[in-house]
Protein backbone atom coordinates (compact mmCIF):
# COMPACT_ATOMS: atom_id res chain seq x y z
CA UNK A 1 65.56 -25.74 -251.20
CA UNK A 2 62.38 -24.38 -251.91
CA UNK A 3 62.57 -21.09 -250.82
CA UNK A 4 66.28 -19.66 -249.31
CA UNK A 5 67.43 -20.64 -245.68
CA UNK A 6 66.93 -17.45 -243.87
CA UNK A 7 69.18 -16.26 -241.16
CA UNK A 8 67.99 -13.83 -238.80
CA UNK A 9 70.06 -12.02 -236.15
CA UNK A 10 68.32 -10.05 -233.95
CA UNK A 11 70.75 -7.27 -232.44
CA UNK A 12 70.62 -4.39 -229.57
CA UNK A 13 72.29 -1.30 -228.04
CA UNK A 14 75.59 -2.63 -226.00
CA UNK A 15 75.86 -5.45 -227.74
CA UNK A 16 79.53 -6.69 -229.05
CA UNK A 17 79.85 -6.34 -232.39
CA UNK A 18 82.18 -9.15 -233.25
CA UNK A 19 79.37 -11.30 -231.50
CA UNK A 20 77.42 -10.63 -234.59
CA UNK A 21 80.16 -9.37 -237.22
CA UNK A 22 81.99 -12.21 -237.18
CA UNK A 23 79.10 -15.09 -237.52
CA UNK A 24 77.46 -12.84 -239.81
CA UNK A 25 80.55 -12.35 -241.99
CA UNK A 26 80.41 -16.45 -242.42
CA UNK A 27 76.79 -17.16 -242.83
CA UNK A 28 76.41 -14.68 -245.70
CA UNK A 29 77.99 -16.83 -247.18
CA UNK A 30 75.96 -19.66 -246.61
CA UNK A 31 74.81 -21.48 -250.16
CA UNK A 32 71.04 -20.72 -250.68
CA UNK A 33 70.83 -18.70 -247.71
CA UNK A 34 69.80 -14.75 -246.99
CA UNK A 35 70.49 -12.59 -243.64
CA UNK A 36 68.18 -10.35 -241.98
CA UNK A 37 69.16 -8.51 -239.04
CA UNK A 38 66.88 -7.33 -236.75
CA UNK A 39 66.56 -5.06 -233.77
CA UNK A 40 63.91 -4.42 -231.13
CA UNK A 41 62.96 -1.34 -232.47
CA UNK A 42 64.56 -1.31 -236.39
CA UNK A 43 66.60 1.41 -237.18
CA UNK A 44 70.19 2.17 -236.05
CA UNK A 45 71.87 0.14 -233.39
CA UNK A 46 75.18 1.35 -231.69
CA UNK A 47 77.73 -1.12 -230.47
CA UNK A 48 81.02 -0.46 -229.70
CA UNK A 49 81.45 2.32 -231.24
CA UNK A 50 79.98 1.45 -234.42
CA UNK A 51 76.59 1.96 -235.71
CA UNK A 52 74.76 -0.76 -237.45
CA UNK A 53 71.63 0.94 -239.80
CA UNK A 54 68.26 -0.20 -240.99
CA UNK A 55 67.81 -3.01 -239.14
CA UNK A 56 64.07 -4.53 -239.32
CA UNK A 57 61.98 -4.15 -236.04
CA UNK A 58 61.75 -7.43 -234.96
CA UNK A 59 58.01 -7.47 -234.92
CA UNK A 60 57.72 -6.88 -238.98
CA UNK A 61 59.85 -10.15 -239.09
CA UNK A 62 57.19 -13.01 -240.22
CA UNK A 63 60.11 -16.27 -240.06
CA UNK A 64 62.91 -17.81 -239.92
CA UNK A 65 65.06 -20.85 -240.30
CA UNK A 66 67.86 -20.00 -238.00
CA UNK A 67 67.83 -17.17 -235.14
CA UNK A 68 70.53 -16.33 -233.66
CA UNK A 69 71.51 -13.46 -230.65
CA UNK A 70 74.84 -12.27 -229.81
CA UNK A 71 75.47 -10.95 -226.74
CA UNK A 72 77.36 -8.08 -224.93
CA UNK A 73 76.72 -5.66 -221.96
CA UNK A 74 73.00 -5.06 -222.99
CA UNK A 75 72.20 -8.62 -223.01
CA UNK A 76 71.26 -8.64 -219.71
CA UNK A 77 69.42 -5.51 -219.99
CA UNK A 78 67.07 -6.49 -223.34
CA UNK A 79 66.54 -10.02 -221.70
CA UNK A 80 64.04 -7.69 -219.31
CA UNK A 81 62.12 -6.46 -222.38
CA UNK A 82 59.03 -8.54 -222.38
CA UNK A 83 57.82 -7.57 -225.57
CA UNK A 84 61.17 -7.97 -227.17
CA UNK A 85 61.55 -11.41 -225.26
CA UNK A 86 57.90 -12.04 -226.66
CA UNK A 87 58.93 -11.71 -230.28
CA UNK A 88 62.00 -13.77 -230.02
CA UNK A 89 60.12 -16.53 -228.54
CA UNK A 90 57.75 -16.46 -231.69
CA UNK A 91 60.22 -16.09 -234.49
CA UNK A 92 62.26 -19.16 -232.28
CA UNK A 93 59.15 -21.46 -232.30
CA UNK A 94 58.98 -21.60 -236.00
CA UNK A 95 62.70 -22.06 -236.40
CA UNK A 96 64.97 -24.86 -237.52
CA UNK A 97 67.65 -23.82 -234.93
CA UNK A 98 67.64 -21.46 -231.99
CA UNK A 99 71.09 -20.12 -231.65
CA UNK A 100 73.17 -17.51 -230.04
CA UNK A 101 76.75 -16.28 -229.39
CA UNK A 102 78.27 -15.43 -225.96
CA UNK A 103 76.05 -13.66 -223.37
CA UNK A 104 73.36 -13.92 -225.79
CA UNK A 105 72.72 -17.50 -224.18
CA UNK A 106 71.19 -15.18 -221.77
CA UNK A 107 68.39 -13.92 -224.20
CA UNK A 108 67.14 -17.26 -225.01
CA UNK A 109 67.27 -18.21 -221.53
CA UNK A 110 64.95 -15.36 -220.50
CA UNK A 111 63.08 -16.74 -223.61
CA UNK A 112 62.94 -20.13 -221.52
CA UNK A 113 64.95 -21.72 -224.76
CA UNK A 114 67.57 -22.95 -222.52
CA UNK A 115 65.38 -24.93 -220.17
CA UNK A 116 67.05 -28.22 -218.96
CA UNK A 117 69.22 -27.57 -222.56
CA UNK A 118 73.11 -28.24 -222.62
CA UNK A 119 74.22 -24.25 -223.14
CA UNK A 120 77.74 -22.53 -223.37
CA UNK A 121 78.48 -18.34 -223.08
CA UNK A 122 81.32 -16.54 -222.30
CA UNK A 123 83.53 -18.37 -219.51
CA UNK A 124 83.12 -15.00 -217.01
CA UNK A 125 79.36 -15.37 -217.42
CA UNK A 126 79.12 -19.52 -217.35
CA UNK A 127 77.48 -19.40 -213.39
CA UNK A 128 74.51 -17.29 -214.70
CA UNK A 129 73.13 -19.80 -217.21
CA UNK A 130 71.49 -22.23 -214.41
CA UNK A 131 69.09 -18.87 -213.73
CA UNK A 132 67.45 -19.89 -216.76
CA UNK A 133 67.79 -23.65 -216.46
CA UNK A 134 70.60 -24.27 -218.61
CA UNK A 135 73.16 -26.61 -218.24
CA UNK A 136 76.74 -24.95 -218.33
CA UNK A 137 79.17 -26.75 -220.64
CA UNK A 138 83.27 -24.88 -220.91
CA UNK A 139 83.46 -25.22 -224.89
CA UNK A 140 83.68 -23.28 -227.82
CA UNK A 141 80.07 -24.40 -229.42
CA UNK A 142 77.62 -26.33 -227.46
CA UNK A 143 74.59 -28.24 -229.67
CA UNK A 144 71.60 -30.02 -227.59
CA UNK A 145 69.16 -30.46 -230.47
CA UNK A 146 67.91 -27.92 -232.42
CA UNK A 147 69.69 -24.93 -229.79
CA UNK A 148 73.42 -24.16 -230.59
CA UNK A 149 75.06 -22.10 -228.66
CA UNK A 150 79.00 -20.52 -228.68
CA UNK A 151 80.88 -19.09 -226.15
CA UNK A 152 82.31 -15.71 -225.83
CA UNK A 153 83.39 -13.24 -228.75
CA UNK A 154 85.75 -14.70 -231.15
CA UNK A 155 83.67 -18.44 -230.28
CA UNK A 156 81.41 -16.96 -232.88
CA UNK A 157 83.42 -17.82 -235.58
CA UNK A 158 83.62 -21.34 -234.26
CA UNK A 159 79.83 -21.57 -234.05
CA UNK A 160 79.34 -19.95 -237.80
CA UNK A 161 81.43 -22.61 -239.02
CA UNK A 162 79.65 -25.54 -237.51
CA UNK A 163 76.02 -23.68 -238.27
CA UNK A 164 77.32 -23.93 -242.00
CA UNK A 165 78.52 -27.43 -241.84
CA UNK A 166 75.27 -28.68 -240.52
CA UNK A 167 73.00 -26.47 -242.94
CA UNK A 168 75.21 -27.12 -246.16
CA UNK A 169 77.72 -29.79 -245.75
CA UNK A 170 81.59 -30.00 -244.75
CA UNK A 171 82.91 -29.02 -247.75
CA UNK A 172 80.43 -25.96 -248.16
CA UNK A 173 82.00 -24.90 -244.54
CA UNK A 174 85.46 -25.63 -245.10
CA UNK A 175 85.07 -23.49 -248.72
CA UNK A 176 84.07 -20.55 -246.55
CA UNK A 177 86.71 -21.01 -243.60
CA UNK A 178 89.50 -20.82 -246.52
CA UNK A 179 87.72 -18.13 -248.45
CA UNK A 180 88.28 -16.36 -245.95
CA UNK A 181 91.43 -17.29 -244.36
CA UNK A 182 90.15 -18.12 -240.91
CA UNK A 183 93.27 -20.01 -239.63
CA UNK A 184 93.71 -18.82 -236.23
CA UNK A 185 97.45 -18.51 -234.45
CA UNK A 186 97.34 -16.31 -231.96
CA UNK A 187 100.94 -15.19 -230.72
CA UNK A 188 99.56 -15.57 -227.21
CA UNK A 189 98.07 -18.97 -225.40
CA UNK A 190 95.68 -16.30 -223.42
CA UNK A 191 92.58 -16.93 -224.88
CA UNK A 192 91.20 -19.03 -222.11
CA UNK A 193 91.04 -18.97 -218.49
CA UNK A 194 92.67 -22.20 -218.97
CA UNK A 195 95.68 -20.98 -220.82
CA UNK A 196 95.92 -17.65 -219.56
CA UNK A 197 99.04 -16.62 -217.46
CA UNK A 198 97.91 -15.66 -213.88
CA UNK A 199 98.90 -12.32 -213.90
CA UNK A 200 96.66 -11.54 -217.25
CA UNK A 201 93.40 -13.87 -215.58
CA UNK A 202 93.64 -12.01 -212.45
CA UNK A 203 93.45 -8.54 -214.35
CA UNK A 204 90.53 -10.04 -216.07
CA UNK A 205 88.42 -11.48 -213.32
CA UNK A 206 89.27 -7.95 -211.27
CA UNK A 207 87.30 -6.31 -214.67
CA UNK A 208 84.60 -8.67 -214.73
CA UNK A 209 83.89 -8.64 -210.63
CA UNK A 210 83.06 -4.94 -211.34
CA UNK A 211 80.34 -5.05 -213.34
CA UNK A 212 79.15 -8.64 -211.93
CA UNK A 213 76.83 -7.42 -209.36
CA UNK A 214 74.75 -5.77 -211.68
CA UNK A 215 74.86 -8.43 -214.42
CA UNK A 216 73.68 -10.87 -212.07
CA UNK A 217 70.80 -8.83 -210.64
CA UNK A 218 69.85 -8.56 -214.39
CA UNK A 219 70.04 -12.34 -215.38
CA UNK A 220 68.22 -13.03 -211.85
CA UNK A 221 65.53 -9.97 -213.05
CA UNK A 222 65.24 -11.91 -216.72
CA UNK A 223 64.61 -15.14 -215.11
CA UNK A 224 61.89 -14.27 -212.46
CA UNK A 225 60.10 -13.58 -215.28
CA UNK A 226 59.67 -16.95 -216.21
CA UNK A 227 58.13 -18.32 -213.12
């Protein structure tokens, strides 16, 4: 390469920070590659708890090869920020892939990046994406051309994995999965609303219908905005 495959991920208060921990710990470790993360404003960025310091304002960000949002309770809420949504539609138009993990889908939809595009998010959140003209799909990472999208939380790691195999090769990925010992076995089958027993999926969806009024008015806020 020329000049080194830059990864940007653009972050935001009440996002989930294993949306963008967990990609990021894989694609820093992509061959040739360098990762800029990026915020709205720049600065410090709490998430759950944490704190994430001296991001870049996303405006002061000239380019990138691969952009990618996570997602989280404040996805919803940034996806109404014009400006913001203005900024990742430019650094998105000069990228090689337009990505994003979980309710971050939401972000690029506002962006109109998941117009008439096959899309995936979190499976509590998979009725919102045909607000923005997506096309839900129920698994783990979703590709339909250059946008690549993975589904909720832990789905990041997934998506990291097959970002890196694309950008550098099998073996490149595969070197990084066992570097880091990413061989998942859960002690519980609960990780989908497929597998889940119906005791734990009720508790879940009894969460989620809590906080689903307003998420929806938020998604359907984000995508009036596109006409």
């Amino acid at each position: 390469m020329s000049e080194r495959f830059r990864v940007l991920f653009v972050i935001y208060p009440g996002m989930t920070q294993l949306d963008f921990t967990g990609p990021h710990q894989f694609l820093s470790r992509l061959p040739g590659g360098e990762v800029l993360v990026a915020s709205p404003a720049g600065g410090a960025v709490p998430a759950d708890g944490l704190v994430f310091g001296d991001t870049l304002a996303i405006a002061a960000v000239d380019r990138c090869d691969l952009i990618c949002i996570p997602g989280g309770p404040g996805a919803t809420v940034v996806a109404q920020d014009q400006d913001f949504i203005a900024e990742v539609r430019r650094l998105a138009a000069g990228a090689r892939y337009v990505t994003s993990v979980c309710t971050g889908a939401f972000v690029l939809g506002a962006a109109g990046l998941l117009k008439g595009k096959r899309a995936t998010t979190h499976w509590a959140w998979h009725d919102l994406l045909p607000l923005f003209g997506a096309i839900p799909v129920a698994e783990r990472v979703v590709r339909d051309g250059n946008v690549i999208t993975g589904g909720g939380v832990t789905a990041g790691i997934d998506f990291a994995l097959t970002v890196l195999a694309e950008i550098a090769g099998e073996e490149a990925a595969q070197a990084v999965q066992l570097g880091l010992e990413y061989a998942p076995a859960p002690p519980f089958e609960a990780g989908s609303a497929a597998t889940a027993p119906p005791g734990v999926l009720t508790r879940v969806q009894a969460v989620n219908a809590r906080m689903a009024p307003k998420r929806r008015a938020e998604a359907e806020e984000a995508a009036a905005r596109l006409g």
